[in-house]
N, C-alpha and C. Protein backbone atom coordinates (compact mmCIF):
# COMPACT_ATOMS: atom_id res chain seq x y z
N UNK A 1 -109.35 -22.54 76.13
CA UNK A 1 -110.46 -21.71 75.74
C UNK A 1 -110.46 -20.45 76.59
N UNK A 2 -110.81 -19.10 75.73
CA UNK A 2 -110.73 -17.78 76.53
C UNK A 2 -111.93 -17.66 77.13
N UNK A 3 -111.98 -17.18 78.22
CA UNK A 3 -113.60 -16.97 78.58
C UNK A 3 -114.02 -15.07 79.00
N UNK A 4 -114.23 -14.05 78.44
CA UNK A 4 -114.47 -13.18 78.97
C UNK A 4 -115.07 -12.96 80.20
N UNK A 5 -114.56 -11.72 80.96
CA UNK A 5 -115.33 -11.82 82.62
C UNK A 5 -115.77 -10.64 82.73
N UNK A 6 -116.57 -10.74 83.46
CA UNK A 6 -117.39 -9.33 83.86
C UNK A 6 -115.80 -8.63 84.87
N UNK A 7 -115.85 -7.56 84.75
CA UNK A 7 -115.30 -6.85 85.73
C UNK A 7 -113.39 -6.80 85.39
N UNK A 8 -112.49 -6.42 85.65
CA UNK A 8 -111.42 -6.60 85.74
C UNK A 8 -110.35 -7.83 86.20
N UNK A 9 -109.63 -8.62 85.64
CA UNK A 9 -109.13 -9.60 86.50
C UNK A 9 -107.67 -9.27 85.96
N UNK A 10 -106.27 -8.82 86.83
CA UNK A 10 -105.15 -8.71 86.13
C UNK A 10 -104.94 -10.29 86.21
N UNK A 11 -103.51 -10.55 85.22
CA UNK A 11 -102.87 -11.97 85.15
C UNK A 11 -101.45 -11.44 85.02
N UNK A 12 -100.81 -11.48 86.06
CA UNK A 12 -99.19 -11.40 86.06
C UNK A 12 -98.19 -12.71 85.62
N UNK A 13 -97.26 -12.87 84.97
CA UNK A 13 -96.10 -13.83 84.68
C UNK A 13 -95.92 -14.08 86.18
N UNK A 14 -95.82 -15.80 86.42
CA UNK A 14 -94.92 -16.10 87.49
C UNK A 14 -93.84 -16.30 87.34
N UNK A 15 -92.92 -16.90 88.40
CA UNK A 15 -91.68 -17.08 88.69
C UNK A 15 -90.79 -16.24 88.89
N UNK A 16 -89.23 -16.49 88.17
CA UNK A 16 -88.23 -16.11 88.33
C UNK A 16 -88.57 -15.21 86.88
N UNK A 17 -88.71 -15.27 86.11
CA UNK A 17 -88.79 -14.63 85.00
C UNK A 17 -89.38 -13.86 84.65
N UNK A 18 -89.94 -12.64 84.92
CA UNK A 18 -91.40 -11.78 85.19
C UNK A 18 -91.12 -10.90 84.12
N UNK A 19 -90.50 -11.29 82.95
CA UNK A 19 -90.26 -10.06 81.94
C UNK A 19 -91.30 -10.54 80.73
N UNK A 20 -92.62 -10.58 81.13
CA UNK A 20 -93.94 -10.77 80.64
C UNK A 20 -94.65 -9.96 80.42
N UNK A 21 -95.96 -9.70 79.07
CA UNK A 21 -96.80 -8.97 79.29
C UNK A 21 -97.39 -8.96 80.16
N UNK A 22 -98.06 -7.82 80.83
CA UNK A 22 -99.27 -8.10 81.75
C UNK A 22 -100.83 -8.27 81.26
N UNK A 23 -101.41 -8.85 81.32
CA UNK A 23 -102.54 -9.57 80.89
C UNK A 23 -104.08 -8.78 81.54
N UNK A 24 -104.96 -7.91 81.40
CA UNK A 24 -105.96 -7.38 82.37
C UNK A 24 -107.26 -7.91 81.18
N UNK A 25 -108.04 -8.53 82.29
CA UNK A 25 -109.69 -9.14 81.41
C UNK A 25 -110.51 -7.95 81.59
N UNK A 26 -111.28 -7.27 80.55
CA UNK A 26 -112.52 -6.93 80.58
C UNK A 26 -113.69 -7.23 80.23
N UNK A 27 -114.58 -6.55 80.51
CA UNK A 27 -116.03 -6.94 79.59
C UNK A 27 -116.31 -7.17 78.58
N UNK A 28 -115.39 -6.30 77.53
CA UNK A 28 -115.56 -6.37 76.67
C UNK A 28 -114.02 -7.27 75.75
N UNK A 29 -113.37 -7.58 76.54
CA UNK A 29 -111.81 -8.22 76.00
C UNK A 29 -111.12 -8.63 76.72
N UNK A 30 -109.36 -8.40 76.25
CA UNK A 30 -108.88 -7.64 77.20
C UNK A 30 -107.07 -7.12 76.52
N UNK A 31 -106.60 -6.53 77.39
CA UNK A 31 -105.14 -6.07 77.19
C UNK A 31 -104.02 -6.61 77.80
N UNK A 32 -103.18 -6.39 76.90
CA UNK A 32 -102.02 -6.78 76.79
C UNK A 32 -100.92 -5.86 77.15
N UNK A 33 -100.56 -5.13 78.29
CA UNK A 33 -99.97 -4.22 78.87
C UNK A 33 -98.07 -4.51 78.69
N UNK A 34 -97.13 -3.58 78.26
CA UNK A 34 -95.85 -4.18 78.38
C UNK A 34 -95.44 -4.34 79.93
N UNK A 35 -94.21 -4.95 80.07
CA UNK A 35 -93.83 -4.64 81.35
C UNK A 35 -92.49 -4.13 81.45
N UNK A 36 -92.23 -3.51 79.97
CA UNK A 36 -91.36 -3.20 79.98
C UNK A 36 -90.28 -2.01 81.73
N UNK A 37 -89.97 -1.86 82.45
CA UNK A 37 -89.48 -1.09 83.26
C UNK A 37 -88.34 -0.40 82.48
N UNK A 38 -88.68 1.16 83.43
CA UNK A 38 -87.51 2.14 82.83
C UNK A 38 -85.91 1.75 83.79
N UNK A 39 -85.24 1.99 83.16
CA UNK A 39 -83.60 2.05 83.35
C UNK A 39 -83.17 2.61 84.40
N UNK A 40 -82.26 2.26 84.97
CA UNK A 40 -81.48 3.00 86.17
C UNK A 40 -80.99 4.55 85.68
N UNK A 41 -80.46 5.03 84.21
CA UNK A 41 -80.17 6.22 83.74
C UNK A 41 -81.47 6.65 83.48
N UNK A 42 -82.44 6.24 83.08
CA UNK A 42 -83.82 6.76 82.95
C UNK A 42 -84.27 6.86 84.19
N UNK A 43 -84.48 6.09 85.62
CA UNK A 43 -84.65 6.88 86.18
C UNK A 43 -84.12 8.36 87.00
N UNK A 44 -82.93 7.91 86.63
CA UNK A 44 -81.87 9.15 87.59
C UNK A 44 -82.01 10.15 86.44
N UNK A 45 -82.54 10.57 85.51
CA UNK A 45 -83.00 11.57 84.78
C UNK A 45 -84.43 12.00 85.07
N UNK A 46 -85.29 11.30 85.28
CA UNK A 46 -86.81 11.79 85.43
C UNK A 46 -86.75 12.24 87.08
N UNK A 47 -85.71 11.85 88.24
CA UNK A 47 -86.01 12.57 89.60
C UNK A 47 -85.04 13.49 89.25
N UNK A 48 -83.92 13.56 88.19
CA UNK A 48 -82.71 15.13 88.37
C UNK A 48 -84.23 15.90 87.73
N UNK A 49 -84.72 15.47 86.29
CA UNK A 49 -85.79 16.16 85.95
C UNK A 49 -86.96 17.01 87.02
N UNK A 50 -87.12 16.33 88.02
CA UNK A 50 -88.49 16.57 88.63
C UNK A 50 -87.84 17.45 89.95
N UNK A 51 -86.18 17.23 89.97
CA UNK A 51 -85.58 18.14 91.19
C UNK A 51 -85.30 19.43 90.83
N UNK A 52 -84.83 19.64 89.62
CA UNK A 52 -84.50 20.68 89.09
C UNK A 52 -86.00 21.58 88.66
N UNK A 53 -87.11 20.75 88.16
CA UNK A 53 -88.35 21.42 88.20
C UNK A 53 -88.84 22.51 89.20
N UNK A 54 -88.66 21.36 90.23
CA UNK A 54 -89.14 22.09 91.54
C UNK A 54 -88.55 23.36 92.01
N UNK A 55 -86.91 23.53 91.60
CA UNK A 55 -86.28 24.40 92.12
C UNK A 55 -86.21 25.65 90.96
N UNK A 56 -86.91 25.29 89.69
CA UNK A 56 -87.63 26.46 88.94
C UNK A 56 -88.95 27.18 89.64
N UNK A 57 -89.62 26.20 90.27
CA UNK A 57 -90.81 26.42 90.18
C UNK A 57 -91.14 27.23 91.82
N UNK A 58 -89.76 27.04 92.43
CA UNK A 58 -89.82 27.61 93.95
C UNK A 58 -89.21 28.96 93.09
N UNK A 59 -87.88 28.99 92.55
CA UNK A 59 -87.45 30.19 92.11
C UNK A 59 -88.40 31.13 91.59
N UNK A 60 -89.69 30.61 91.12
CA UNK A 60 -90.65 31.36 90.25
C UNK A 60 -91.39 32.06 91.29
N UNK A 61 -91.57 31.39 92.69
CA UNK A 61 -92.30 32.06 93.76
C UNK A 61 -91.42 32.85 93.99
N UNK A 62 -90.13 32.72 94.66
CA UNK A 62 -89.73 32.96 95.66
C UNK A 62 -90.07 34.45 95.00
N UNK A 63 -89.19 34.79 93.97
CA UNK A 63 -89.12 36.05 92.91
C UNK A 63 -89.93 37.57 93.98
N UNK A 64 -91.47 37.12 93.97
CA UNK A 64 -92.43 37.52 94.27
C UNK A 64 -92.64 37.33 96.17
N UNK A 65 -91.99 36.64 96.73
CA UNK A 65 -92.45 36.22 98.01
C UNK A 65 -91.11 36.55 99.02
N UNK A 66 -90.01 36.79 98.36
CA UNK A 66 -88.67 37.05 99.23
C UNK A 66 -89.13 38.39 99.88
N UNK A 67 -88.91 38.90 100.99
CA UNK A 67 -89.02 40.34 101.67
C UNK A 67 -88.12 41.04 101.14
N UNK A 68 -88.76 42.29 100.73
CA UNK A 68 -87.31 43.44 100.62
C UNK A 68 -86.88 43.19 98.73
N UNK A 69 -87.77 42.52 98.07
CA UNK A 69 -87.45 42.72 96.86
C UNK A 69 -88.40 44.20 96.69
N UNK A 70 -87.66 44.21 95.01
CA UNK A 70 -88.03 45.63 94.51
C UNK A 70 -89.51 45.87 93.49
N UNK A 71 -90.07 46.41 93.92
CA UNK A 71 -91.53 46.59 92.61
C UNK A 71 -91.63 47.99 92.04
N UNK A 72 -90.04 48.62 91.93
CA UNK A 72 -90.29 49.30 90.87
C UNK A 72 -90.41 49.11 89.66
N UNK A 73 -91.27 50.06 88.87
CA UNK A 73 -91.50 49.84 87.50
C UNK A 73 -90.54 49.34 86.31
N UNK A 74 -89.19 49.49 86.84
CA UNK A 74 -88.17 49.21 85.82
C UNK A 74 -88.04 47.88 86.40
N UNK A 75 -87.85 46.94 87.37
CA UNK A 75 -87.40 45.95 87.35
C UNK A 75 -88.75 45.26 87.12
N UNK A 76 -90.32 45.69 87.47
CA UNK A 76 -91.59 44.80 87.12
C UNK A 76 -91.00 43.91 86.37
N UNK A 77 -90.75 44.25 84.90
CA UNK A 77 -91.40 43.70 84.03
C UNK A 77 -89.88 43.04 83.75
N UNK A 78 -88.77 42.84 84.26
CA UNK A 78 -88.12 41.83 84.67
C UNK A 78 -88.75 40.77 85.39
N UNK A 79 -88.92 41.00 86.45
CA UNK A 79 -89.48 40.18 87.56
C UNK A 79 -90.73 39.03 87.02
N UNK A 80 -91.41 39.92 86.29
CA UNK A 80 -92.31 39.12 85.65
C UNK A 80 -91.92 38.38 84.62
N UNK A 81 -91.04 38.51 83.65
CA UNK A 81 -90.29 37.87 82.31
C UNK A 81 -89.73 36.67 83.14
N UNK A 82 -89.23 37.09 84.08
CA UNK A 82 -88.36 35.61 84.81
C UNK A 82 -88.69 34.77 85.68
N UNK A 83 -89.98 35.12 86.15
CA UNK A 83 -91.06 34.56 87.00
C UNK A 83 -92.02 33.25 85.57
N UNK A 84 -92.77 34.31 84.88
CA UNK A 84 -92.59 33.27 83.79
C UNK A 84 -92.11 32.12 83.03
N UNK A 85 -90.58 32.39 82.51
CA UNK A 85 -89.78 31.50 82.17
C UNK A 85 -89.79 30.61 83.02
N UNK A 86 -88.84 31.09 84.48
CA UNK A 86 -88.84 29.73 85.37
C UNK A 86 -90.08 28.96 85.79
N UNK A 87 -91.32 29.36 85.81
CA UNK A 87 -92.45 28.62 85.88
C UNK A 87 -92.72 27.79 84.66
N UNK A 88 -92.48 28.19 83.61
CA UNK A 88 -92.80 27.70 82.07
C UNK A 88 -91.48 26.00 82.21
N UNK A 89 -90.39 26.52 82.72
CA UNK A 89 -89.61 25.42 82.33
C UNK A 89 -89.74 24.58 84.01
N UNK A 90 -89.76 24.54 84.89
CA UNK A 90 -90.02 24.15 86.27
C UNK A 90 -91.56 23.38 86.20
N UNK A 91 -92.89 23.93 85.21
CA UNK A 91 -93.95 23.26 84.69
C UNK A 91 -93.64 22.29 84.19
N UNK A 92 -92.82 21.78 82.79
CA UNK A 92 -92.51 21.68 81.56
C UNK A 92 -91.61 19.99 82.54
N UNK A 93 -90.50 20.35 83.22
CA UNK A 93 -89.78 19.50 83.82
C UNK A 93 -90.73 18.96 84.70
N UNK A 94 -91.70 19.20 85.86
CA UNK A 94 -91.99 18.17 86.49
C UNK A 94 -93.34 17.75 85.80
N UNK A 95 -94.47 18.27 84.66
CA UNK A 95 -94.81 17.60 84.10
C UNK A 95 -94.37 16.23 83.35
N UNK A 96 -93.36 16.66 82.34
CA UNK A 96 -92.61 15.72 81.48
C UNK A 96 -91.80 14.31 82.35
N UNK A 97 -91.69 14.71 83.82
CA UNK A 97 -90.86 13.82 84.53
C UNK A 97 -92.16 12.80 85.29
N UNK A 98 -93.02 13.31 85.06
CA UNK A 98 -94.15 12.47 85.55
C UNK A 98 -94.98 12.09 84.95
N UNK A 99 -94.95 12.06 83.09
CA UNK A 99 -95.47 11.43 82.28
C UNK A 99 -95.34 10.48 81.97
N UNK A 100 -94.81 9.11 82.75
CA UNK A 100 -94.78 7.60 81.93
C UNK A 100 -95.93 6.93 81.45
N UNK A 101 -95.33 6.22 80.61
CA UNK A 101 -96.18 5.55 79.90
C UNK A 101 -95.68 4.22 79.28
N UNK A 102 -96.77 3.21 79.26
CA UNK A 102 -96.58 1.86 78.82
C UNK A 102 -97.34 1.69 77.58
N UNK A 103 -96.58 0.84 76.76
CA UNK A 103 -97.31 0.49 75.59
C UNK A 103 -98.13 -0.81 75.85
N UNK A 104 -99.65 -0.92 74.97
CA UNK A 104 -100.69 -1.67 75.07
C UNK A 104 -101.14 -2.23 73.96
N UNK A 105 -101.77 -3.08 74.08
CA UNK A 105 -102.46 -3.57 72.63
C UNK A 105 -103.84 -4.27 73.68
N UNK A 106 -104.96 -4.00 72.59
CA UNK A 106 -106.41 -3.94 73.56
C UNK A 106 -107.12 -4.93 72.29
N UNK A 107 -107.57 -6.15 72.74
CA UNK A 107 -108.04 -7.44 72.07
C UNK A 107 -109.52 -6.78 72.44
N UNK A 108 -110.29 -6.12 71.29
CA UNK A 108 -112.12 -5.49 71.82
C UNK A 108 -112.38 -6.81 71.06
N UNK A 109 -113.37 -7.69 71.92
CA UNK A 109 -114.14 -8.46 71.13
C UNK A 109 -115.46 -8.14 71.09
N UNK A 110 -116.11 -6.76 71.59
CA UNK A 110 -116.89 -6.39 71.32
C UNK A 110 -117.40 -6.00 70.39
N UNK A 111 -116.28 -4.43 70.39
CA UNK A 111 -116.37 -3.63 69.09
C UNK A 111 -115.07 -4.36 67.58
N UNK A 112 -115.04 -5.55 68.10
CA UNK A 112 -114.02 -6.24 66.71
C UNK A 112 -113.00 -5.65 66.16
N UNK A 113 -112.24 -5.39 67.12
CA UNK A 113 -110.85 -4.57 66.63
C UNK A 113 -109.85 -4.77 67.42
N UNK A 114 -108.72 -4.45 67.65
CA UNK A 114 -107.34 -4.53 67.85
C UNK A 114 -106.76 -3.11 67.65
N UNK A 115 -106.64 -3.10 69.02
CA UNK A 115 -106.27 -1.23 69.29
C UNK A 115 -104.76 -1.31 69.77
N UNK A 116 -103.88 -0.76 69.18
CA UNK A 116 -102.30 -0.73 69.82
C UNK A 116 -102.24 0.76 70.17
N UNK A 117 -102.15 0.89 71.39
CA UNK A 117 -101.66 2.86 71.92
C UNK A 117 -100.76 2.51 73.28
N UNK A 118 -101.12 3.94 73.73
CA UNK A 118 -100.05 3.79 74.95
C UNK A 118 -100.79 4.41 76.12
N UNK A 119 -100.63 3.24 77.33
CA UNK A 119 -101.56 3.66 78.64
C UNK A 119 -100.31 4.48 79.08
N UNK A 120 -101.20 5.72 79.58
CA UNK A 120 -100.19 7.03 80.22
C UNK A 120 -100.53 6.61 81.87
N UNK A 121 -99.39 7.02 82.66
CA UNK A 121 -99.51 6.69 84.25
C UNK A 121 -100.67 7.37 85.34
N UNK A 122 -101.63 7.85 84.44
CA UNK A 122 -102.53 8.37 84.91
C UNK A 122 -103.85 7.07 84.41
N UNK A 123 -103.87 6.14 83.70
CA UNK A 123 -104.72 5.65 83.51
C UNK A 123 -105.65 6.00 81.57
N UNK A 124 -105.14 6.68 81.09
CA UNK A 124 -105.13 7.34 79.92
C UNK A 124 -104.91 6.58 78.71
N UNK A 125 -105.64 6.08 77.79
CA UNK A 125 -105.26 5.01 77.05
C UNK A 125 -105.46 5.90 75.95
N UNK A 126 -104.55 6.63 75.06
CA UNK A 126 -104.16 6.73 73.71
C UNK A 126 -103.97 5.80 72.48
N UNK A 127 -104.95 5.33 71.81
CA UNK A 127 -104.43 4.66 70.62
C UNK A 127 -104.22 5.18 69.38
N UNK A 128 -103.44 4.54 68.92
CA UNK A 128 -102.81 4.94 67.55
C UNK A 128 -102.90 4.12 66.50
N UNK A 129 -103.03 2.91 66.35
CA UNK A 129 -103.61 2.07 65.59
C UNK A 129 -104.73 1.05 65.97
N UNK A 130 -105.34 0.97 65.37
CA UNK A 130 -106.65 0.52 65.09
C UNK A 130 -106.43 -0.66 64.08
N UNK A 131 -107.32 -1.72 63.86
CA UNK A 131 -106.84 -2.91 63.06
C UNK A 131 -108.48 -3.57 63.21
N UNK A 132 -109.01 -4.10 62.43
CA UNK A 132 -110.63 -4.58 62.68
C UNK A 132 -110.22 -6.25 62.55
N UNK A 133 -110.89 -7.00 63.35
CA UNK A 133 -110.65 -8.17 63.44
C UNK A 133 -111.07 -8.77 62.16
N UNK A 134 -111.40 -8.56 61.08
CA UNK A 134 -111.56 -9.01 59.54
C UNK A 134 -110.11 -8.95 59.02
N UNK A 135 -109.77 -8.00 59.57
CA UNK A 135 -108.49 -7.40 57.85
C UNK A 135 -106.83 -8.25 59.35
N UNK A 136 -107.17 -8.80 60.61
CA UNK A 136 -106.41 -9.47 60.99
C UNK A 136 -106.28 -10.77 60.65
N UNK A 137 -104.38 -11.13 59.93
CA UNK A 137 -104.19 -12.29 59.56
C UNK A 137 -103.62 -13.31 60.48
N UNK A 138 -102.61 -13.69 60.14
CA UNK A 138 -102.27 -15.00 61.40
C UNK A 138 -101.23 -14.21 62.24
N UNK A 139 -100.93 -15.31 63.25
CA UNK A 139 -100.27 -14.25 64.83
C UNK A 139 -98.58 -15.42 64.37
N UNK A 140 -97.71 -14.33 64.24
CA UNK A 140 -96.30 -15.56 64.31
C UNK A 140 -95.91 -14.92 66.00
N UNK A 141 -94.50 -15.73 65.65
CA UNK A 141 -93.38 -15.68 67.33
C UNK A 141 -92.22 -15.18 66.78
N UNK A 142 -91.54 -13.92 66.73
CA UNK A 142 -90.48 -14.00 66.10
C UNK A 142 -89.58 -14.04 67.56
N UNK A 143 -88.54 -15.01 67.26
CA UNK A 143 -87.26 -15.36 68.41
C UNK A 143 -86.27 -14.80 68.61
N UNK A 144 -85.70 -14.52 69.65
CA UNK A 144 -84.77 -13.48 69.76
C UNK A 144 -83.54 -14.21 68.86
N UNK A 145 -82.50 -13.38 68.90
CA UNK A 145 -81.47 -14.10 67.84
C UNK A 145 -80.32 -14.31 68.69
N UNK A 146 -80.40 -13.65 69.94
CA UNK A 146 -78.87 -13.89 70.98
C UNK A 146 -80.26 -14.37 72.55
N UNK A 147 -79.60 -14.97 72.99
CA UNK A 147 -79.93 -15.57 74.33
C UNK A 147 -79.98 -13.83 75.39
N UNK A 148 -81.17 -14.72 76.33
CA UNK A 148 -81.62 -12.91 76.84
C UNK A 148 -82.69 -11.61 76.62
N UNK A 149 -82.34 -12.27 75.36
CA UNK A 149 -83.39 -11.14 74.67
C UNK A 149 -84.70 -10.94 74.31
N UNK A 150 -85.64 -9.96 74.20
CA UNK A 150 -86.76 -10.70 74.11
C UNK A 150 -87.35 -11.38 72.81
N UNK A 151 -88.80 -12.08 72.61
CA UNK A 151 -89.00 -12.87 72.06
C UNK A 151 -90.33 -11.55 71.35
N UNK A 152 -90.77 -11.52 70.25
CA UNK A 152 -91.73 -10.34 70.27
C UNK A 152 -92.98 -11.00 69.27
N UNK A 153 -93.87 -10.95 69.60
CA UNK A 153 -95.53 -11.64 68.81
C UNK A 153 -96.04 -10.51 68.12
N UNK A 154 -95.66 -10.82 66.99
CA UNK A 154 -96.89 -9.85 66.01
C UNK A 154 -98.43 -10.64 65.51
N UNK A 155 -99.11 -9.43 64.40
CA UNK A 155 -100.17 -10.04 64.17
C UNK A 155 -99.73 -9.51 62.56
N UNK A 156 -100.40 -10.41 61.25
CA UNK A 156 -100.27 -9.80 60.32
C UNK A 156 -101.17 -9.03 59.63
N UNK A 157 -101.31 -8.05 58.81
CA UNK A 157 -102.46 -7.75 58.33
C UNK A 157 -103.16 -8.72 56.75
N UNK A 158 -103.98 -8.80 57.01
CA UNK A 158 -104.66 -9.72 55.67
C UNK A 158 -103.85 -8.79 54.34
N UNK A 159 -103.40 -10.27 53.91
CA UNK A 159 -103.27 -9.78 52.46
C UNK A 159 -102.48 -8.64 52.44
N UNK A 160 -101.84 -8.20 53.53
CA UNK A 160 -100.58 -7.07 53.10
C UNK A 160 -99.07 -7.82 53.89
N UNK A 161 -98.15 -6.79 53.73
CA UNK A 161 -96.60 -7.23 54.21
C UNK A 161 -96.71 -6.69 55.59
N UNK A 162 -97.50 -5.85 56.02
CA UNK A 162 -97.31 -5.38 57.44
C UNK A 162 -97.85 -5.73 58.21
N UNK A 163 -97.12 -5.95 59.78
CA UNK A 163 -97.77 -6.96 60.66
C UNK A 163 -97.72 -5.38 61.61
N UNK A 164 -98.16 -5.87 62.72
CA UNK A 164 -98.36 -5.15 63.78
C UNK A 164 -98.10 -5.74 65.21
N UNK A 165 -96.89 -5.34 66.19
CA UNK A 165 -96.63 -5.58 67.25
C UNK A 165 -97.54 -5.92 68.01
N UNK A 166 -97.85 -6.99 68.71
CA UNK A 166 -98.59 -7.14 69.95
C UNK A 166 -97.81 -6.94 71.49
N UNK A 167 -96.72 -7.90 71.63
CA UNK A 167 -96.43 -7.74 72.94
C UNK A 167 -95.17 -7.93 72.85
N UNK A 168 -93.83 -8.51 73.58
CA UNK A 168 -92.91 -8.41 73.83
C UNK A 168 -92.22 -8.93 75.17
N UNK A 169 -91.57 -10.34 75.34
CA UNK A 169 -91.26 -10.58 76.57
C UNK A 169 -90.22 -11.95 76.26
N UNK A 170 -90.75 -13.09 76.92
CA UNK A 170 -89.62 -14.26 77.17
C UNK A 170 -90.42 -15.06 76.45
N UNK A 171 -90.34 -15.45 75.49
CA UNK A 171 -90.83 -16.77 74.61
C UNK A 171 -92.01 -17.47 74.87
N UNK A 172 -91.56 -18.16 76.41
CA UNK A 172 -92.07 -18.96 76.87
C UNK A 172 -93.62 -18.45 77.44
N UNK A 173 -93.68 -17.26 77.89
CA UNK A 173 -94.65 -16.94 78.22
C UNK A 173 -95.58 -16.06 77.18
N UNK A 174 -94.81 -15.55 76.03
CA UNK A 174 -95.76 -14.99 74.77
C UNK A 174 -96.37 -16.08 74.44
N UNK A 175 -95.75 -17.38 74.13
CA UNK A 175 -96.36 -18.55 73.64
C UNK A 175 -98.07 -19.13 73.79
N UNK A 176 -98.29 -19.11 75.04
CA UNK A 176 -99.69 -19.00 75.87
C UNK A 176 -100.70 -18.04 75.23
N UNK A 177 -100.24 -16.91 74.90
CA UNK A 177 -100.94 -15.48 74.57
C UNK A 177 -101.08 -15.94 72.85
N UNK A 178 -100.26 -15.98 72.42
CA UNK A 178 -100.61 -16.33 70.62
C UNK A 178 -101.37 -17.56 70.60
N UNK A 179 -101.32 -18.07 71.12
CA UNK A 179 -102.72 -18.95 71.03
C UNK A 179 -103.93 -18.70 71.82
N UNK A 180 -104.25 -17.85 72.57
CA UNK A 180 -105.31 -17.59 73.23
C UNK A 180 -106.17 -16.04 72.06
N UNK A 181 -104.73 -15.80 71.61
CA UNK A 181 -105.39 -14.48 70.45
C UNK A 181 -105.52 -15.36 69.40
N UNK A 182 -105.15 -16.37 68.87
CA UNK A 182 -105.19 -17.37 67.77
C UNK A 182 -106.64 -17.57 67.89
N UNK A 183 -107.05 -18.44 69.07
CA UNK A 183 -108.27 -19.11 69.42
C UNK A 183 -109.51 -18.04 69.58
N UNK A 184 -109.13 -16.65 69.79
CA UNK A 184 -110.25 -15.61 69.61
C UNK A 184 -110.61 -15.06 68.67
N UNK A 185 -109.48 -14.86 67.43
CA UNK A 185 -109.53 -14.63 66.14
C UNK A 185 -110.45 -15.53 65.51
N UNK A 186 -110.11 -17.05 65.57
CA UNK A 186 -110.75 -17.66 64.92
C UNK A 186 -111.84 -17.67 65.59
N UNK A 187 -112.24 -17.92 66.27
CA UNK A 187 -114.49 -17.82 67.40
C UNK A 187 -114.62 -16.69 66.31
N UNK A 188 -114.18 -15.64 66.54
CA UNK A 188 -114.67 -14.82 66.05
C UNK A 188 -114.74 -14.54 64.23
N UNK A 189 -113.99 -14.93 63.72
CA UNK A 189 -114.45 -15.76 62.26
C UNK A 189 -115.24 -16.12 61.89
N UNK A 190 -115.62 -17.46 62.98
CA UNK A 190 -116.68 -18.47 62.81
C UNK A 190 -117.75 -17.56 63.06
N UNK A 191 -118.11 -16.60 64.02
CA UNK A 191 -119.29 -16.01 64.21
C UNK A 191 -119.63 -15.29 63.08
N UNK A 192 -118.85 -14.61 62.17
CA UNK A 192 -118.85 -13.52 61.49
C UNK A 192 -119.89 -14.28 60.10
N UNK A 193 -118.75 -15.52 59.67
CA UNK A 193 -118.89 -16.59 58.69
C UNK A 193 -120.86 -17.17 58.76
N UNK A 194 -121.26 -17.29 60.03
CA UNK A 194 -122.19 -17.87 60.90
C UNK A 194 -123.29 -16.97 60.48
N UNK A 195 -122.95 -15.32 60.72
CA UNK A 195 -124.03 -14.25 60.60
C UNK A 195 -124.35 -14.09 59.34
């Protein structure tokens, strides 16, 4: 049985196997966070990204701050065109290199819905689909097909062919979660049925 809690409580996967959703309770639900981690080539792209930023974004000063540059009128409006650019792309790179983001799915048993978006590394929760706990049908397990791989839990929509991703990890530990969203779906049925 699920029990909602006042306040925040995370729930991490134990063991050896930690390639689990992460689990966070709220007041009003709770989420289902990936854990997916970025790549060794993904990261050695987001710090070349965020090195090369920086060295736009010093070039964009320096332009203006080196002694003994020129402020005549013919080179201004150089100086400024390229002061620009390299700030525009030196912005652009260490923004973009410091935008991660994890995908979520948010169980509201408040407001009766099923929100799938993406928490940005600032704390930023974007959703993109929306799903009302009425028009949600049953939760399967689909299994990986080669050893290793992950195991991924959808939800279906009533009465249509399209399901909707929930989470993504090792079998063994989605298993726990489709029945704890099983067992909330249905309470919440019964209440609906009840009113």
């Amino acid at each position: 049985m699920s029990v909602v809690v006042e306040g925040i409580q995370v729930v991490r996967p134990r063991g050896q196997d930690n390639n689990g959703p992460e689990l966070t309770h709220a007041r009003w639900g709770y989420m289902i966070t990936s854990q997916e981690a970025a790549g060794l080539f993904t990261r050695l792209g987001l710090g070349f990204a965020r090195y090369i930023g920086a060295i736009f974004l010093l070039v964009a000063a320096g332009l203006w701050l080196l002694p003994g540059t020129s402020v005549h009128p013919e080179v201004l409006s150089f100086k400024i065109s390229v002061t620009v650019l390299f700030g525009l792309l030196g912005g652009v790179a260490v923004w973009g290199s410091a935008n991660e983001h994890r995908d979520e799915m948010q169980v509201d048993l408040e407001r009766q819905e099923l929100r799938r978006g993406i928490r940005h590394a600032n704390g930023r929760f974007v959703s993109t689909v929306d799903l009302p706990l009425r028009d949600a049908g049953e939760l399967f397990l689909s299994t990986p097909e080669r050893v290793g791989e992950d195991a991924v839990l959808y939800v279906r929509r009533a009465n249509a062919p399209q399901a909707l991703e929930i989470a993504f990890g090792a079998e063994d530990l989605l298993f726990p979660l489709l029945q704890r969203i099983s067992a909330d779906l249905a309470r919440e049925r019964a209440k609906q049925l009840c009113a």
